[in-house]
Protein backbone atom coordinates (compact mmCIF):
# COMPACT_ATOMS: atom_id res chain seq x y z
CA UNK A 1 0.00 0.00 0.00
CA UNK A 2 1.12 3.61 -0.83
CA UNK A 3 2.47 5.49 1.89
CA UNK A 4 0.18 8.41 0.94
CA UNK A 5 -2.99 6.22 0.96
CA UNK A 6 -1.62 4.77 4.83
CA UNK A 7 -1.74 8.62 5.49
CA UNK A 8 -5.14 9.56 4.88
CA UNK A 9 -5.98 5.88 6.13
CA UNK A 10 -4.12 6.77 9.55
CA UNK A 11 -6.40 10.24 9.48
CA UNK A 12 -9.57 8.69 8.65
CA UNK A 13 -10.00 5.46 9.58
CA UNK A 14 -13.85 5.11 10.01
CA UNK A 15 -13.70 6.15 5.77
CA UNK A 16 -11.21 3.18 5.13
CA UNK A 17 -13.28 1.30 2.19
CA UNK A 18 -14.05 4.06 1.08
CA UNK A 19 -10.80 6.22 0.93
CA UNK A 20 -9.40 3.13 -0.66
CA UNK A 21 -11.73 2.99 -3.00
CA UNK A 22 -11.48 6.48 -4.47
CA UNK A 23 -7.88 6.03 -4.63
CA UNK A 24 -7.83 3.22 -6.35
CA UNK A 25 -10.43 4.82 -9.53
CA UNK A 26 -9.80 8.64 -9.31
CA UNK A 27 -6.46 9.95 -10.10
CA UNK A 28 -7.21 13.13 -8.87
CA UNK A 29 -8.13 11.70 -5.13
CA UNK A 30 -4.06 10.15 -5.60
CA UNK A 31 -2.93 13.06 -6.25
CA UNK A 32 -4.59 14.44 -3.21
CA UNK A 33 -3.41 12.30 -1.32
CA UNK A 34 0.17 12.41 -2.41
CA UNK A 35 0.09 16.14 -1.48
CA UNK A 36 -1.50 15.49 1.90
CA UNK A 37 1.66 13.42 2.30
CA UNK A 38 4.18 15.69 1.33
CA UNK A 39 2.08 18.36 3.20
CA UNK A 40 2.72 16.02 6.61
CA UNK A 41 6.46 15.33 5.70
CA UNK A 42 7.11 18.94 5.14
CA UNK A 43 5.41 20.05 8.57
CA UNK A 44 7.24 17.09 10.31
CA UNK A 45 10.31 18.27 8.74
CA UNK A 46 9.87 21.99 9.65
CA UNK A 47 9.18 20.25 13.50
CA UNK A 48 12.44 19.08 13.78
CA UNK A 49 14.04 22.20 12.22
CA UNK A 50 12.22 24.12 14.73
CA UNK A 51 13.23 22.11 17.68
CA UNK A 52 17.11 22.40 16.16
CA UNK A 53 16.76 26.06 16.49
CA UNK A 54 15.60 26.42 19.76
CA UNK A 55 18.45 24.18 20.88
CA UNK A 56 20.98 26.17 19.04
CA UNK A 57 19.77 29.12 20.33
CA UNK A 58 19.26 28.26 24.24
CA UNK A 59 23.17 27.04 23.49
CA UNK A 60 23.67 30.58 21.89
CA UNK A 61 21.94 32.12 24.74
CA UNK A 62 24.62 30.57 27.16
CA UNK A 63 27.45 31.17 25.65
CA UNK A 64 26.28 34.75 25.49
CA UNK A 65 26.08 34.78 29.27
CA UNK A 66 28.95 33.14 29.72
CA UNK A 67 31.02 35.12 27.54
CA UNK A 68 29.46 38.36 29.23
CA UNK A 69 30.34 37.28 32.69
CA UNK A 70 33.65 36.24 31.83
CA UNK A 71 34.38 40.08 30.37
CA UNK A 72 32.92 41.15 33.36
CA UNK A 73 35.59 39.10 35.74
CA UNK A 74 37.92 40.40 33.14
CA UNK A 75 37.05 44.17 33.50
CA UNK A 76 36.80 43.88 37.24
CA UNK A 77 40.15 42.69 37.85
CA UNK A 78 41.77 44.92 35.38
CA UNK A 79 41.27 47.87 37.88
């Protein structure tokens, strides 16, 4: 089975035979469901980009206060 059709299977289960029917007799319901696939993939994808970013930045945000408090040691004992 396509991994598009398991898709919109996974979504609406209850609709099953049907669903499987239409895809199976209407090319336009495949390609439907081809872009509800590559609509999930591309959300899922933009997930995990998001969660890379806030990672990178809470590691940005610590260096910054790092870096900051060592320049402040540094200015301190520089009087």
């Amino acid at each position: 089975m396509n991994i598009e059709l398991l898709c919109i299977l996974d979504r609406f289960p209850e609709m099953k035979e049907l669903i499987v029917s239409q895809y199976e007799s209407d090319e336009e319901f495949q390609a439907l469901c081809l872009d509800y696939f590559l609509c999930l993939r591309s959300l899922n994808n933009s997930e995990i980009d998001i969660q890379k970013y806030k990672q990178h930045r809470a590691q940005y945000t610590e260096l910054k206060r790092m870096l900051e408090d060592k320049m402040l040691q540094h200015i301190r004992t520089e009087k």
